[in-house]
Protein backbone atom coordinates (compact mmCIF):
# COMPACT_ATOMS: atom_id res chain seq x y z
CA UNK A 1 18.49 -6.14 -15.61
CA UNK A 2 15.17 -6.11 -17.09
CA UNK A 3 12.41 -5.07 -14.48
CA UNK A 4 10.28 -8.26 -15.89
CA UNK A 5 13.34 -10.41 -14.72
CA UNK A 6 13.83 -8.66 -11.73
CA UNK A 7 10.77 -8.81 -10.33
CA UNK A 8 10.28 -12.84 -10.29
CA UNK A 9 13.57 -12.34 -8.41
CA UNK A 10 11.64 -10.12 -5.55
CA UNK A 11 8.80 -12.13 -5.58
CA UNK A 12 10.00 -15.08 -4.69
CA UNK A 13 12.16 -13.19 -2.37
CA UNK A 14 8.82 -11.80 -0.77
CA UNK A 15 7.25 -15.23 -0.57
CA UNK A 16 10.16 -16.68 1.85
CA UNK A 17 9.69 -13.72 4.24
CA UNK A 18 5.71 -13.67 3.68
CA UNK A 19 6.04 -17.49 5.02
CA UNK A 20 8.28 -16.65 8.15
CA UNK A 21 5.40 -13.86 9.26
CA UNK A 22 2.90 -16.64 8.33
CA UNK A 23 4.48 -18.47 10.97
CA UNK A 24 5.06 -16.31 13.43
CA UNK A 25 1.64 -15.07 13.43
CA UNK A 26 0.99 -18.45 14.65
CA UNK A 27 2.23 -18.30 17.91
CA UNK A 28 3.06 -14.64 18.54
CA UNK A 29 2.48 -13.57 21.94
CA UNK A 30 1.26 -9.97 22.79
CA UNK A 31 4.08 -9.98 25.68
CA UNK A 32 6.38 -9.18 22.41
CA UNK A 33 4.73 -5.79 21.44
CA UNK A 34 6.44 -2.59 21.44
CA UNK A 35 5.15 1.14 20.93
CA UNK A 36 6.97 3.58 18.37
CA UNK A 37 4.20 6.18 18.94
CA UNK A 38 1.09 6.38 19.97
CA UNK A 39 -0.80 3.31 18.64
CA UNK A 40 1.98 3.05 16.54
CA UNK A 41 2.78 -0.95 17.20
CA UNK A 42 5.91 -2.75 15.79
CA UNK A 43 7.47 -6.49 17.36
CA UNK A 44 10.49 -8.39 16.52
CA UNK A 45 8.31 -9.62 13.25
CA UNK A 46 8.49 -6.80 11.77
CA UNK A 47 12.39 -6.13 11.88
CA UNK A 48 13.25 -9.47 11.00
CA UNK A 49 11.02 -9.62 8.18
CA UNK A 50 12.30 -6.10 7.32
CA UNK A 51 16.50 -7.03 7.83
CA UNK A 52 15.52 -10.44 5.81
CA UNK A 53 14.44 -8.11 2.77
CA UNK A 54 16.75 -5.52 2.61
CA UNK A 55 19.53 -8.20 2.68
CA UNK A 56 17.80 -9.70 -0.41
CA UNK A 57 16.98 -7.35 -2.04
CA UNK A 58 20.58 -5.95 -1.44
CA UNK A 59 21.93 -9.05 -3.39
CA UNK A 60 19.18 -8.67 -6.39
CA UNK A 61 20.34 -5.11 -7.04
CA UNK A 62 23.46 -3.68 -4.99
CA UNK A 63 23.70 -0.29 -6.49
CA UNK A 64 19.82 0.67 -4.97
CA UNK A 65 19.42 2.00 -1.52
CA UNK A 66 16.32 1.79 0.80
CA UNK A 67 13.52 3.88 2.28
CA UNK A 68 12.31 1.88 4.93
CA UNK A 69 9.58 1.67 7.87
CA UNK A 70 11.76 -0.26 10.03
CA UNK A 71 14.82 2.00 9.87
CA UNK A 72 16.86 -1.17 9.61
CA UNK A 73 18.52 0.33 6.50
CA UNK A 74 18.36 4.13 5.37
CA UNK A 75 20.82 4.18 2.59
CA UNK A 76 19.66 5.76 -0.31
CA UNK A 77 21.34 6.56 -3.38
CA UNK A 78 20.85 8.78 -6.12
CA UNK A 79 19.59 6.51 -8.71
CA UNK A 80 18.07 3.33 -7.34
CA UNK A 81 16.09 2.95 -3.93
CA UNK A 82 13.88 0.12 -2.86
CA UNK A 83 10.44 1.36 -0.55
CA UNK A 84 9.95 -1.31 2.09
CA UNK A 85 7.07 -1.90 4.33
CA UNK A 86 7.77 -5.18 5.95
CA UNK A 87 4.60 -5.90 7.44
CA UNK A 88 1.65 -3.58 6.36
CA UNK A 89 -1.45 -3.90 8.48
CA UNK A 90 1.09 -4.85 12.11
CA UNK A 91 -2.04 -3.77 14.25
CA UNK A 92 -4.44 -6.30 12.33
CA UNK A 93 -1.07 -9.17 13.12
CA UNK A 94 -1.03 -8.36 16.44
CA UNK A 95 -4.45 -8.94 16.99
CA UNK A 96 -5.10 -12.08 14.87
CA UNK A 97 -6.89 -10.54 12.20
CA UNK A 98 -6.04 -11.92 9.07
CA UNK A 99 -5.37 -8.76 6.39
CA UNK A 100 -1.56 -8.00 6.41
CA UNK A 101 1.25 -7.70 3.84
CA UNK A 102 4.19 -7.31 2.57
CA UNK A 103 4.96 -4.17 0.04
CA UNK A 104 7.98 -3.62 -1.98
CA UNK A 105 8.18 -0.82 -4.69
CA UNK A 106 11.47 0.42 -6.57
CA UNK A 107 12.12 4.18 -7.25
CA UNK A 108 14.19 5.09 -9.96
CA UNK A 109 15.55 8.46 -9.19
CA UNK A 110 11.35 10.57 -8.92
CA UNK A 111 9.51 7.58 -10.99
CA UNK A 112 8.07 4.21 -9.63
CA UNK A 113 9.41 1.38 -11.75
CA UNK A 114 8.20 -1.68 -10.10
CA UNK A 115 5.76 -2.75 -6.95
CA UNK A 116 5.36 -6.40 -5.21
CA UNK A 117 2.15 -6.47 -2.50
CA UNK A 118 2.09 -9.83 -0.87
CA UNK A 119 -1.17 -10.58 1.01
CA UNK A 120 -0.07 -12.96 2.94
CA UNK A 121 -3.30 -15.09 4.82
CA UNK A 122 -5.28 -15.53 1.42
CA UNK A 123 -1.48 -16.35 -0.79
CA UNK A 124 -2.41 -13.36 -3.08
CA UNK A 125 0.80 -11.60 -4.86
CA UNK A 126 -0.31 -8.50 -6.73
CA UNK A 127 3.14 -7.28 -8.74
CA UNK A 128 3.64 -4.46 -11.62
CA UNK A 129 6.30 -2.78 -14.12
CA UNK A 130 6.36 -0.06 -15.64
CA UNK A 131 4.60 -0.37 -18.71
CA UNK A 132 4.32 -3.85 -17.93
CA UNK A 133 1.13 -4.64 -16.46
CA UNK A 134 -0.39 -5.74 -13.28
CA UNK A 135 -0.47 -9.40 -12.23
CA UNK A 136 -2.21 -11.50 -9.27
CA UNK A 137 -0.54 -14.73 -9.17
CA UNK A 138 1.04 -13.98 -12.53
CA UNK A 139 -2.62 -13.27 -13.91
CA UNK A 140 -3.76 -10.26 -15.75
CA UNK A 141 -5.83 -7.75 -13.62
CA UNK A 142 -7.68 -4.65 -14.27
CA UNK A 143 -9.38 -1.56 -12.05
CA UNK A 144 -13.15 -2.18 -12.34
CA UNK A 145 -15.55 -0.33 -14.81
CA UNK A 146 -17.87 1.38 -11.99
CA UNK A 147 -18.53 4.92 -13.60
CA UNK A 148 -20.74 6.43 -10.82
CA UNK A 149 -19.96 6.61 -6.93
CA UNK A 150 -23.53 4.96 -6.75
CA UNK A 151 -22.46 2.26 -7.95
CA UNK A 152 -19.00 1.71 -6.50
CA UNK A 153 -17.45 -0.07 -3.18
CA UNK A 154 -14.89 2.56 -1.70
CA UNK A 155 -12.02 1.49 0.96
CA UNK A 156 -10.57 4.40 3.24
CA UNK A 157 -8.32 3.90 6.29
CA UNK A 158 -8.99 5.50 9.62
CA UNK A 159 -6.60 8.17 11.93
CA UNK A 160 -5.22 6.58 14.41
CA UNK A 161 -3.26 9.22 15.88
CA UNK A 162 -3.47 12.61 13.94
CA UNK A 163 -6.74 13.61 14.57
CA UNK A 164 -6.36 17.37 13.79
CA UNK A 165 -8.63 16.75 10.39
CA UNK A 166 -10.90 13.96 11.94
CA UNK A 167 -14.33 16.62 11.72
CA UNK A 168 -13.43 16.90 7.82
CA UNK A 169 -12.81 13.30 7.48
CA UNK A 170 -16.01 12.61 8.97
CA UNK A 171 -18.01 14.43 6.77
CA UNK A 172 -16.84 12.96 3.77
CA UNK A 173 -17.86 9.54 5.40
CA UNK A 174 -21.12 11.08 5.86
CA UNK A 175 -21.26 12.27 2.03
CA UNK A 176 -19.95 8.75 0.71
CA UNK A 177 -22.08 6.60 2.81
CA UNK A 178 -25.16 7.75 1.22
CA UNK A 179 -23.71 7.56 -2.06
CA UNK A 180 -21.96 4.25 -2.53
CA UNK A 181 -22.59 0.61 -2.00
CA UNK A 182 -20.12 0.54 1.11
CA UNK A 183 -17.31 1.94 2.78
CA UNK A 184 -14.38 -0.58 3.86
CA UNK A 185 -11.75 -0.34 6.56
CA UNK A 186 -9.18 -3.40 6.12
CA UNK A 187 -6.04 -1.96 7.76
CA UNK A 188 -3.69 -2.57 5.30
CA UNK A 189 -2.94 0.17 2.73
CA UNK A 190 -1.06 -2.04 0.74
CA UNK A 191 -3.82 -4.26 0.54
CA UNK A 192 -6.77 -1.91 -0.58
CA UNK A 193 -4.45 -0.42 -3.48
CA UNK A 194 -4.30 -3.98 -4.46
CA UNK A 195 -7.49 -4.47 -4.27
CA UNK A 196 -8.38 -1.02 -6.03
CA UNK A 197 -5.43 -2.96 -8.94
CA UNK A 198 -7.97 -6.07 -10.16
CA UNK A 199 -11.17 -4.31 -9.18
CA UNK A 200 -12.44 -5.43 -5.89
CA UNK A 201 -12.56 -1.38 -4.74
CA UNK A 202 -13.45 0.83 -7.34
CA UNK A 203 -11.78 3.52 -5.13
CA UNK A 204 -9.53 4.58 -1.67
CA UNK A 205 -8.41 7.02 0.01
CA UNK A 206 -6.74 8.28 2.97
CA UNK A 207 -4.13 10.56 4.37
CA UNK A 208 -1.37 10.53 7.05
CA UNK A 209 0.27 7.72 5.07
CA UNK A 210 3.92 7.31 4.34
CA UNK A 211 6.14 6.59 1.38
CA UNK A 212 6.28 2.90 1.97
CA UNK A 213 2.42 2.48 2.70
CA UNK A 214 1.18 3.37 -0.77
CA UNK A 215 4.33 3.39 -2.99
CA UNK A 216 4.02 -0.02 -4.31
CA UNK A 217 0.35 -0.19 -4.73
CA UNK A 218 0.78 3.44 -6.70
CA UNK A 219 2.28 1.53 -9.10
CA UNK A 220 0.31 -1.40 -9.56
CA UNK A 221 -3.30 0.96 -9.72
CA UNK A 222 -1.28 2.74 -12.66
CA UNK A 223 0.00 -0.36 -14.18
CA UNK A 224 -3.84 -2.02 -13.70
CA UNK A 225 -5.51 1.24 -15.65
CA UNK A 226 -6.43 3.03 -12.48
CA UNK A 227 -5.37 6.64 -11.95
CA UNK A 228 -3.54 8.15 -8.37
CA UNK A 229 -3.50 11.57 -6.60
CA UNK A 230 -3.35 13.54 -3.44
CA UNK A 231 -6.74 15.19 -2.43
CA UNK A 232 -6.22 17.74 -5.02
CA UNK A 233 -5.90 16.09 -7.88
CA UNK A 234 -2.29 16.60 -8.45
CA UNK A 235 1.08 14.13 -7.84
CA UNK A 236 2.38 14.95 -4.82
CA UNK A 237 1.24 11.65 -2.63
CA UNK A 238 4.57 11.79 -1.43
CA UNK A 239 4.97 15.30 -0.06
CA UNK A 240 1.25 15.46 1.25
CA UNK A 241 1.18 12.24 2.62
CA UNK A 242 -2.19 11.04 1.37
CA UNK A 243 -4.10 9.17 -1.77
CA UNK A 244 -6.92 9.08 -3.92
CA UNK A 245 -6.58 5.81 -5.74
CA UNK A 246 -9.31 4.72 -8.45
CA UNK A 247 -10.77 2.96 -11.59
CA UNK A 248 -10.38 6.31 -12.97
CA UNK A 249 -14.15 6.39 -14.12
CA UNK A 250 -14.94 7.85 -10.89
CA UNK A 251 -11.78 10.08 -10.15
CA UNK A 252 -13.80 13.50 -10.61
CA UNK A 253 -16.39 12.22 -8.35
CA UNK A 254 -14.65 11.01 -5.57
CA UNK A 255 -11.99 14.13 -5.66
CA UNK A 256 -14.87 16.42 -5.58
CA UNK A 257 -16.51 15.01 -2.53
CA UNK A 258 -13.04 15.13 -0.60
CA UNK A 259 -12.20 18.29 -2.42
CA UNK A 260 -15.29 19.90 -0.47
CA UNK A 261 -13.68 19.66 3.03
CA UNK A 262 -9.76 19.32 1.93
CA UNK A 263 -9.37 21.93 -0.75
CA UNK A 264 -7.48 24.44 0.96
């Protein structure tokens, strides 16, 4: 199947669950929340949404397996796997504060081939192919044109419960908040790689992230003209378990900053 087939087939796929946690963020009751770790919060939402797409996206493409947040499915298979973050941003749900999403990306064997991010309080679905494009809505977008961190609005995510590099991490805030227009905390990772995608962010980063946090939104910052690393500079997100996503303009700068207290 062609991936610009396919991926009208997991978009509208992502809209039906994106509409049951629409609901259910309605009336969910903080009686139904459960602890995986420390401030580590999942609920019912979350699996169902998560067992909803993996039996979808089971019938759109059989042969893949999954890498999921959930755990509701941990199949994977050698060729094929879907990356599955039901419900990115679960802390901002639970509280009523309106930035969460759904993020889908498909791995073919090492490569990223295809990423759906559904925000799902504003409607916005930011999707990408390889060598396809990046689309909000099925329109166009592109990282901004910033060239200087003077002149850029940056998005970073806070530790909420590895704090072992929280001294270095706070002297990079220190270094970026006198250089840029703004630093923004959203709490979704899906969401600010999207956002970093059609240019609202010229830049992000954080670390102590997973495969399913950034894997779809790797995709669409590529597919959008934008450029992605770990705090070095080099590919393995993955493995190191952090991102530097940007424009591209300002890659050098921002990596340098965060370079200064993460090198080693």
């Amino acid at each position: 199947m062609e991936l610009s087939d396919l991926i009208k087939k997991v978009i509208l796929l992502t809209n039906e669950v994106g509409e049951f946690i629409r609901c259910e963020s309605q009336i969910f009751d903080s009686k139904n929340i459960e602890y995986k770790g420390l401030h580590d919060m999942v609920s019912y939402v979350d699996k169902t949404a998560e067992r909803d797409l993996v039996e979808g996206l089971a019938r759109i493409l059989p042969e893949a397996g999954f890498i999921t947040e959930e755990k509701t499915n941990i199949t994977l298979c050698e060729e094929y796997n879907w990356i599955i973050d039901p419900l990115d941003g679960t802390t901002n749900f639970i509280h009523g504060v309106p930035t969460f999403s759904i993020s889908i990306a498909l791995q073919y064997k090492e490569e990223l081939v295809l990423g759906v991010i559904y925000e799902i309080n504003r409607d916005e679905c930011f999707s990408a192919w390889k060598n396809g494009g990046a689309y909000l809505n099925g329109k166009r977008i592109c990282v901004s044109n910033a060239s200087t961190l003077e002149n850029t609005l940056l998005a970073t995510g806070f530790p909420f419960y590895e704090f072992s590099k929280m001294e270095k991490y706070l002297n990079v805030l220190r270094v970026l908040m006198q250089k840029c227009h703004g630093l923004r905390r959203i709490g979704s990772a899906a969401v600010d790689l999207a956002y970093v995608a059609c240019g609202r962010f010229d830049g992000y980063f954080e670390y102590n992230l997973n495969s399913y946090d950034i894997a779809a939104g790797m995709i669409l910052v590529r597919e959008a003209g934008g450029h992605t690393s770990d705090f070095k500079g080099g590919e393995e997100c993955f493995n190191r378990r952090e991102i530097v996503a940007t424009n591209g303009r300002i890659s050098s700068q921002l990596l340098n900053v965060i370079g200064k207290e993460f090198g080693d």
